[in-house]
C-alpha atoms as a PDB file:
ATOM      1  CA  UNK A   1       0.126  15.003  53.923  1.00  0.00           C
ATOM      2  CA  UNK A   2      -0.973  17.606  50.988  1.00  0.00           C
ATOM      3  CA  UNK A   3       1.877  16.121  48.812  1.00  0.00           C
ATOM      4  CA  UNK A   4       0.545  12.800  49.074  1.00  0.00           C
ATOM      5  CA  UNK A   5      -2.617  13.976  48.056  1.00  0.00           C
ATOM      6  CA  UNK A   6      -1.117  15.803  45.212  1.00  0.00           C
ATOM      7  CA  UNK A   7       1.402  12.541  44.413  1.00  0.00           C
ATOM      8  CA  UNK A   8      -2.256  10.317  44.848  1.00  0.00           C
ATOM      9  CA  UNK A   9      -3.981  12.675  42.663  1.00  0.00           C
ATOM     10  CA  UNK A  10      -1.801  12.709  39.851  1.00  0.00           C
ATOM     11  CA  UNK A  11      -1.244   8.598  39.855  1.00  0.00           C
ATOM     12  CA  UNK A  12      -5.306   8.407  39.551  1.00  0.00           C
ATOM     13  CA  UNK A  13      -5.728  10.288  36.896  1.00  0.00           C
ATOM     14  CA  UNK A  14      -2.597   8.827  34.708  1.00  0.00           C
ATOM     15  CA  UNK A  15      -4.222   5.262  35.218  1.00  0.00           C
ATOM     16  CA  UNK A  16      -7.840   6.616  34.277  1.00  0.00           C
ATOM     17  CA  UNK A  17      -6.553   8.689  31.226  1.00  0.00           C
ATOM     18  CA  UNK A  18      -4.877   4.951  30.411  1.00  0.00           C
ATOM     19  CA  UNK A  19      -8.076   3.519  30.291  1.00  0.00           C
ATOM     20  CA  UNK A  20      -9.696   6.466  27.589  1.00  0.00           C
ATOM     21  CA  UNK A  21      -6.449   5.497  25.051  1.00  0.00           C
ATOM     22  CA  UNK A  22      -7.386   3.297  22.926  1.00  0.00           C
ATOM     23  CA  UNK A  23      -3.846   1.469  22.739  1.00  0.00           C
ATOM     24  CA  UNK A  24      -4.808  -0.272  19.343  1.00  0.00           C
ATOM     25  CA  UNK A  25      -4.586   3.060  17.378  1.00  0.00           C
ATOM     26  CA  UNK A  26      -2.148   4.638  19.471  1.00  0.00           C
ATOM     27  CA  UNK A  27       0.992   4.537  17.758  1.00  0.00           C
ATOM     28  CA  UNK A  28      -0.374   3.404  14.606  1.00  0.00           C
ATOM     29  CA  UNK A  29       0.330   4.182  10.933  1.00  0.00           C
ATOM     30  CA  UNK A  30      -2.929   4.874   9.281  1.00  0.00           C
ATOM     31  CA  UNK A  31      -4.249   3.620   5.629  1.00  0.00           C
ATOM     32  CA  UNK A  32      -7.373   4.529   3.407  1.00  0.00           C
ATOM     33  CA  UNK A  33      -9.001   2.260   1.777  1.00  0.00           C
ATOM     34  CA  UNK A  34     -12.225   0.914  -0.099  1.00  0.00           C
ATOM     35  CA  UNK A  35     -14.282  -2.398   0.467  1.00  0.00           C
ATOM     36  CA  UNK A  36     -13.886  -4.482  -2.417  1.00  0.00           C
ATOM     37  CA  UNK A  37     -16.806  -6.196  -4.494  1.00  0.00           C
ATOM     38  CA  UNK A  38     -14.151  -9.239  -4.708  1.00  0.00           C
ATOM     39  CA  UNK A  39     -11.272 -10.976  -3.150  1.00  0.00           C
ATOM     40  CA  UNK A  40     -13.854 -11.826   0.197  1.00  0.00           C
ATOM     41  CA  UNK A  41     -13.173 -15.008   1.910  1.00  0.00           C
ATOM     42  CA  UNK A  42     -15.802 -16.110   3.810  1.00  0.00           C
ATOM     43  CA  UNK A  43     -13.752 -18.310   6.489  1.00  0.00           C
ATOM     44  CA  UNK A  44     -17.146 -19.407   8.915  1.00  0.00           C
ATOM     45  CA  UNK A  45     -16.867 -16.884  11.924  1.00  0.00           C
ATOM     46  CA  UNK A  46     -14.797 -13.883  10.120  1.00  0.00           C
ATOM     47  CA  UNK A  47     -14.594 -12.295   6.474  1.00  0.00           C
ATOM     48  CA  UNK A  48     -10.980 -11.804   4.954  1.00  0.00           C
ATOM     49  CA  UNK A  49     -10.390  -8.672   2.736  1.00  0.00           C
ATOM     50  CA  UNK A  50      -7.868  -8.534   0.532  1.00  0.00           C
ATOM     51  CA  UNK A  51      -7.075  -4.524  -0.804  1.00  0.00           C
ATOM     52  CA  UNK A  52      -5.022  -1.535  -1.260  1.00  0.00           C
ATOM     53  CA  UNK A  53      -4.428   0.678   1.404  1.00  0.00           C
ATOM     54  CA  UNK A  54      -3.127   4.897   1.356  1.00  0.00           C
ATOM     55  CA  UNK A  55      -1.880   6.980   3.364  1.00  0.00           C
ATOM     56  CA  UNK A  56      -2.108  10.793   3.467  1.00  0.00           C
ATOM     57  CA  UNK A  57       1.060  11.239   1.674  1.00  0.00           C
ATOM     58  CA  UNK A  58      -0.382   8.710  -1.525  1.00  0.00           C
ATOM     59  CA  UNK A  59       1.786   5.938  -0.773  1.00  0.00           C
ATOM     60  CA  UNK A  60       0.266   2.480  -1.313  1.00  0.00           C
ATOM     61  CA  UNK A  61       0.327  -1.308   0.463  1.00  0.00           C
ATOM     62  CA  UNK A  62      -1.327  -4.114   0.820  1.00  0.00           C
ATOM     63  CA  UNK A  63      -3.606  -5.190   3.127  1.00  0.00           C
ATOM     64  CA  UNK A  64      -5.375  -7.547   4.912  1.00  0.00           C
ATOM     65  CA  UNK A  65      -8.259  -7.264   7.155  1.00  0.00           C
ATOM     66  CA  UNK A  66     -10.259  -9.658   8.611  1.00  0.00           C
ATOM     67  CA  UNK A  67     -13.531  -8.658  10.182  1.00  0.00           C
ATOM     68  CA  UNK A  68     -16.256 -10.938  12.306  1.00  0.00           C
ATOM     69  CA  UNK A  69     -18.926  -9.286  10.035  1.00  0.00           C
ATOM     70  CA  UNK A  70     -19.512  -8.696   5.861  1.00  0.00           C
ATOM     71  CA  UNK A  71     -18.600  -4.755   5.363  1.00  0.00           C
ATOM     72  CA  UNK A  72     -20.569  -3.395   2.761  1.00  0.00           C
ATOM     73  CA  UNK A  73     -19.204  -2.883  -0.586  1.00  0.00           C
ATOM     74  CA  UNK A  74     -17.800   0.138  -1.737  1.00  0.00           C
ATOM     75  CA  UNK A  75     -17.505   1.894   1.794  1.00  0.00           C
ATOM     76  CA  UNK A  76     -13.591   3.351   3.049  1.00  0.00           C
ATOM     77  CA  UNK A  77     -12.625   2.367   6.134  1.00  0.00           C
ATOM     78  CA  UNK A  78      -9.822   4.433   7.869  1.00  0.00           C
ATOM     79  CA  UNK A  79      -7.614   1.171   8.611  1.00  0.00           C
ATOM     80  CA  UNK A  80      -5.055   1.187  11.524  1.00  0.00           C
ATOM     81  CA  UNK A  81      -1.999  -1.005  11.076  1.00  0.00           C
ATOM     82  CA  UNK A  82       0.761  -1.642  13.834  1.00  0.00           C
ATOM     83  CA  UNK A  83       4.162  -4.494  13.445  1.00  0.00           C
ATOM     84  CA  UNK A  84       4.472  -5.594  10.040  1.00  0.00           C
ATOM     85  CA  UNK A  85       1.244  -5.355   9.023  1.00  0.00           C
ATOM     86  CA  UNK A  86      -1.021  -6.136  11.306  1.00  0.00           C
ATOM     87  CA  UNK A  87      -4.514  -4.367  11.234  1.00  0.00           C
ATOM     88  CA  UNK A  88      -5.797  -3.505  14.826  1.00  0.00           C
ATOM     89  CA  UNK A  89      -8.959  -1.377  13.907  1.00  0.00           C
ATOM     90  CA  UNK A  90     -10.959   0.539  11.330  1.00  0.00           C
ATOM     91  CA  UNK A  91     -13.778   2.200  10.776  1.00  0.00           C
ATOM     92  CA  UNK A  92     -15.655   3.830   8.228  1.00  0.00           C
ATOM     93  CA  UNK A  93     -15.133   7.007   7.139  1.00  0.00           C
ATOM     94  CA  UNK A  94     -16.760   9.782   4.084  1.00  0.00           C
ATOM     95  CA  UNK A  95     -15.406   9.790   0.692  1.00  0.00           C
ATOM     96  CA  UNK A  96     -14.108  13.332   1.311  1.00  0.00           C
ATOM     97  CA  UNK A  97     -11.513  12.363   4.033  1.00  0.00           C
ATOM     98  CA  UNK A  98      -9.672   9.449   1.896  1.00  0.00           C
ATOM     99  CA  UNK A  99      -7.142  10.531  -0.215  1.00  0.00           C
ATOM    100  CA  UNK A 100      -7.587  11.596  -3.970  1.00  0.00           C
ATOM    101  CA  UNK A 101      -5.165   8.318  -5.249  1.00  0.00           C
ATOM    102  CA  UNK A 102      -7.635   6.401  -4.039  1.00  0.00           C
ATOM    103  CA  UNK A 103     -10.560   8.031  -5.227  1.00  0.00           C
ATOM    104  CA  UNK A 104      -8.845   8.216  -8.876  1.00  0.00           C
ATOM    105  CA  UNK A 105      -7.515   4.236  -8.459  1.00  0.00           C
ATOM    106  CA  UNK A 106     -10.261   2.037  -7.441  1.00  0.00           C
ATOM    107  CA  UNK A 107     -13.507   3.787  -8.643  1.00  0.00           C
ATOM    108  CA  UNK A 108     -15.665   0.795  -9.712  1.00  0.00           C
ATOM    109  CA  UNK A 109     -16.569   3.092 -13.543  1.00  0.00           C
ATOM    110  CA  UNK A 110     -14.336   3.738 -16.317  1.00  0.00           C
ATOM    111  CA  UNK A 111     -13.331   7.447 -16.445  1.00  0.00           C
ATOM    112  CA  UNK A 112     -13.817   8.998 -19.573  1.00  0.00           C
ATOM    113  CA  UNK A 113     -11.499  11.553 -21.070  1.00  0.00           C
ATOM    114  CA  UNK A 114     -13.298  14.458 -23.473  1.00  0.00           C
ATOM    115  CA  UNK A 115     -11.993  14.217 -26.759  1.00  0.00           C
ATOM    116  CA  UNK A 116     -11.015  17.876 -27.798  1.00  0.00           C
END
């Protein structure tokens, strides 16, 4: 009787921890990237994005997110994408978590150079 408690136990908590995992970031390889001031398509219901994304290591791709509401220019989103492309969240995040390539690539000023 106590090991079908145990067994009953164990099975519970397995499907509830299934229910806390968020299955659309599970698994997921994860890009930085910043809002663009351009390339918005405003399709009716959803916004289209079209950007560059980065990942930890500085490697680059494109992407394309669509999202039911207007994000607000110049923000980075953490994006997650899973098979071949396909973005299944994002969120924002603070300039001091995305990585430096992108900071250095898509600031919106011209960066000066001192002249010696």
């Amino acid at each position: 009787m106590k090991r079908i408690v145990k067994i009953s136990g164990v099975v519970l908590i397995l499907l509830l921890g299934g229910l806390l995992v968020d299955t659309d970031r599970l698994f997921a390889d994860i890009y930085y990237t910043k809002v663009p001031s351009r390339n918005v398509t405003d399709q009716g219901t959803t916004y289209t994005y079209e950007m560059i994304g980065y990942d930890e290591e500085g490697k680059k791709r494109p992407i394309t997110l669509r999202a039911p509401t207007r994000l607000a220019e110049g923000d980075f989103l953490k994006v997650y994408i899973k098979d071949e492309g396909k973005v299944t969240a994002y969120e924002s995040v603070v300039e001091s978590e995305v990585p430096a390539q992108l900071k250095d690539e898509q600031t919106d000023e011209p960066v000066s150079i001192p002249l010696p």
